[in-house]
Protein backbone atom coordinates (compact mmCIF):
# COMPACT_ATOMS: atom_id res chain seq x y z
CA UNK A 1 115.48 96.23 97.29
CA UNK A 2 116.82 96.07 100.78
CA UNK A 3 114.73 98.06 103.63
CA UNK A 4 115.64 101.05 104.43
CA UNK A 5 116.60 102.98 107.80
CA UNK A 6 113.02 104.86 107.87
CA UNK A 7 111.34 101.20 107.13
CA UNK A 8 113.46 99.46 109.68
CA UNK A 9 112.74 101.96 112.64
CA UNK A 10 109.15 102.71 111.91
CA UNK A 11 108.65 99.03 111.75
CA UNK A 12 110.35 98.81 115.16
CA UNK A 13 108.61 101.76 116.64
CA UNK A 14 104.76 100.43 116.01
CA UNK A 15 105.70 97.19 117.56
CA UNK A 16 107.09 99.21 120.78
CA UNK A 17 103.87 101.05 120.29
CA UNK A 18 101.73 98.19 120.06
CA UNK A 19 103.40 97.06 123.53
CA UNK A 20 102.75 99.94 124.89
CA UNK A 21 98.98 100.13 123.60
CA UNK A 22 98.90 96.36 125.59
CA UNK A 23 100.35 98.01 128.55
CA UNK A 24 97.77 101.15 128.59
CA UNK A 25 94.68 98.68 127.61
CA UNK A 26 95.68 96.73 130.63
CA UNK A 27 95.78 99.77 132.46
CA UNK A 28 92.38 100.66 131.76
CA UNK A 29 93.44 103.49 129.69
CA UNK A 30 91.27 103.30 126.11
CA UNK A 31 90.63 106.19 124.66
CA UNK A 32 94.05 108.39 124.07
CA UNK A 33 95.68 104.44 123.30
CA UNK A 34 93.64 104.12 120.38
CA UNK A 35 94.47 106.63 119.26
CA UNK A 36 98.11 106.27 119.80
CA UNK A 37 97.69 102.95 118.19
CA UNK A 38 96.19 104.73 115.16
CA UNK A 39 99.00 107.07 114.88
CA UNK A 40 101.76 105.18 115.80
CA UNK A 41 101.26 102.32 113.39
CA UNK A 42 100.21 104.73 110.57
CA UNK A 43 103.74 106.26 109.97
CA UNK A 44 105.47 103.05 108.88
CA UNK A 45 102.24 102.06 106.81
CA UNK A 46 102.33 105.18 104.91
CA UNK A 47 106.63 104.51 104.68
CA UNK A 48 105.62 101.51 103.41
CA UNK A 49 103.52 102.89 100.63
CA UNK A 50 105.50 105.28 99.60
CA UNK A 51 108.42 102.47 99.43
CA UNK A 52 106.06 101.97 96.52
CA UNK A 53 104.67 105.35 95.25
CA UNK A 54 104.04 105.74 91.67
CA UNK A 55 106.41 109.15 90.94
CA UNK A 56 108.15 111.30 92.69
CA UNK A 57 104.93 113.15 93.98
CA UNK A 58 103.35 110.14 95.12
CA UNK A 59 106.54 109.13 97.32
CA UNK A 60 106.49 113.04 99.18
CA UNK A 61 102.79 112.74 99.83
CA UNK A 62 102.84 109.46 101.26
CA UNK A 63 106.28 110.72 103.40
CA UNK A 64 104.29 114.29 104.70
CA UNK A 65 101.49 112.07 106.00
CA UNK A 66 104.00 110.10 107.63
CA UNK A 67 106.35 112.81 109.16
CA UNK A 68 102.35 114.27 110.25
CA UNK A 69 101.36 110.69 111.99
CA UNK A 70 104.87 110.82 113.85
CA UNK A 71 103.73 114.36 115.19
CA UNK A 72 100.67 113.46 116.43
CA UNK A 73 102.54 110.72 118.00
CA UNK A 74 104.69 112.56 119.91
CA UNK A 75 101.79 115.42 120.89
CA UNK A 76 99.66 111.84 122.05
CA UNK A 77 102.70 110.60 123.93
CA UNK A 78 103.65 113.80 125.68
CA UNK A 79 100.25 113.79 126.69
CA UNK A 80 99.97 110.73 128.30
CA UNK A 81 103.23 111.52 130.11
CA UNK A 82 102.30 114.71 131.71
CA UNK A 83 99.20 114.28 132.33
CA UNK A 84 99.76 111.53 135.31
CA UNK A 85 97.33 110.05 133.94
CA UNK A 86 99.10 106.46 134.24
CA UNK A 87 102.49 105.99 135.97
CA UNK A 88 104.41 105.70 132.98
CA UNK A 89 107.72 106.70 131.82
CA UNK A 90 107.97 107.43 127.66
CA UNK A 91 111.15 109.06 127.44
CA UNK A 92 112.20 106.21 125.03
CA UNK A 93 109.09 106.31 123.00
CA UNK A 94 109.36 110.03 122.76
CA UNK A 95 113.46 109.45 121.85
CA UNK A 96 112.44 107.53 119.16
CA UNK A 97 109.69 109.30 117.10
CA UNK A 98 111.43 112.37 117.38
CA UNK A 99 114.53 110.37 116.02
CA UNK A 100 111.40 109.22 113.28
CA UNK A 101 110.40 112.90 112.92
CA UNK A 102 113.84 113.87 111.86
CA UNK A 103 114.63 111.49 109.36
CA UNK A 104 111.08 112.19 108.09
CA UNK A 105 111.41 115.99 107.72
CA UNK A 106 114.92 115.51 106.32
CA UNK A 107 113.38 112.87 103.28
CA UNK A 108 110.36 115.11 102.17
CA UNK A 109 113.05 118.26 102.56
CA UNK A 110 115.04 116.40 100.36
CA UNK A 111 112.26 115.14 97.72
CA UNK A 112 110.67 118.69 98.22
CA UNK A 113 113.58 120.36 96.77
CA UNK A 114 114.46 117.96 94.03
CA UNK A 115 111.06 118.25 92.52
C-alpha cells in the first residue's frame, strides 16, 4: 500500500523536529525540547499505527491522539517562539503542523461521521 499524504508529511515533520531538537540541545535549551521531541515525533508514530489499526475504531483513536500530539506541538512551538527564550524563528515549523492539524481534524471528521 503506498504511503499516504498524512504518513509522508508527519514523517517529514519529526525529522525537521528532530533538527530542531539538535539545534535547541545545542542551545542549551532541554527541558521544553524534550518535550517537543516527545510530541513532535508522536504524531507520525501514532499515523503509523493507525496505518495499521484493527477496525474502523481503532484507526480514529489512533488519528485523535495524533491530531492531539500535533496540538501540543504547535502550543510547545508557539511557546518557544514568544517567549525569546532562544533567537529562533518557527514560522515554518508552525506552517507545517498546522498544515498536519488540518489534514488530521479533516481524517477523524471524516472516520467520525462514517462510523
Amino acid at each position: 500500500m503506498p504511503e499516504s499524504i498524512i504518513q509522508k508529511k508527519s514523517f517529514e515533520f519529526a525529522l525537521e523536529i528532530i533538527r530542531l531538537y539538535q539545534e535547541l540541545q545545542d542551545r542549551r535549551e532541554y527541558v521544553l525540547s524534550k518535550q517537543l521531541l516527545r510530541s513532535g515525533t508522536s504524531i507520525g508514530a501514532n499515523v503509523e499505527e493507525a496505518s495499521a489499526g484493527q477496525s474502523r475504531r481503532d484507526f480514529l483513536a489512533k488519528m485523535s491522539i495524533a491530531s492531539k500530539e500535533a496540538r501540543e506541538t504547535k502550543y510547545l512551538l508557539k511557546l518557544l517562539q514568544k517567549s525569546n527564550l532562544l533567537d529562533i524563528d518557527l514560522t515554518n515549523e508552525l506552517k507545517q503542523v498546522n498544515e498536519l492539524i488540518n489534514i488530521l481534524t479533516s481524517i477523524v471528521k471524516t472516520t467520525s461521521e462514517n462510523l
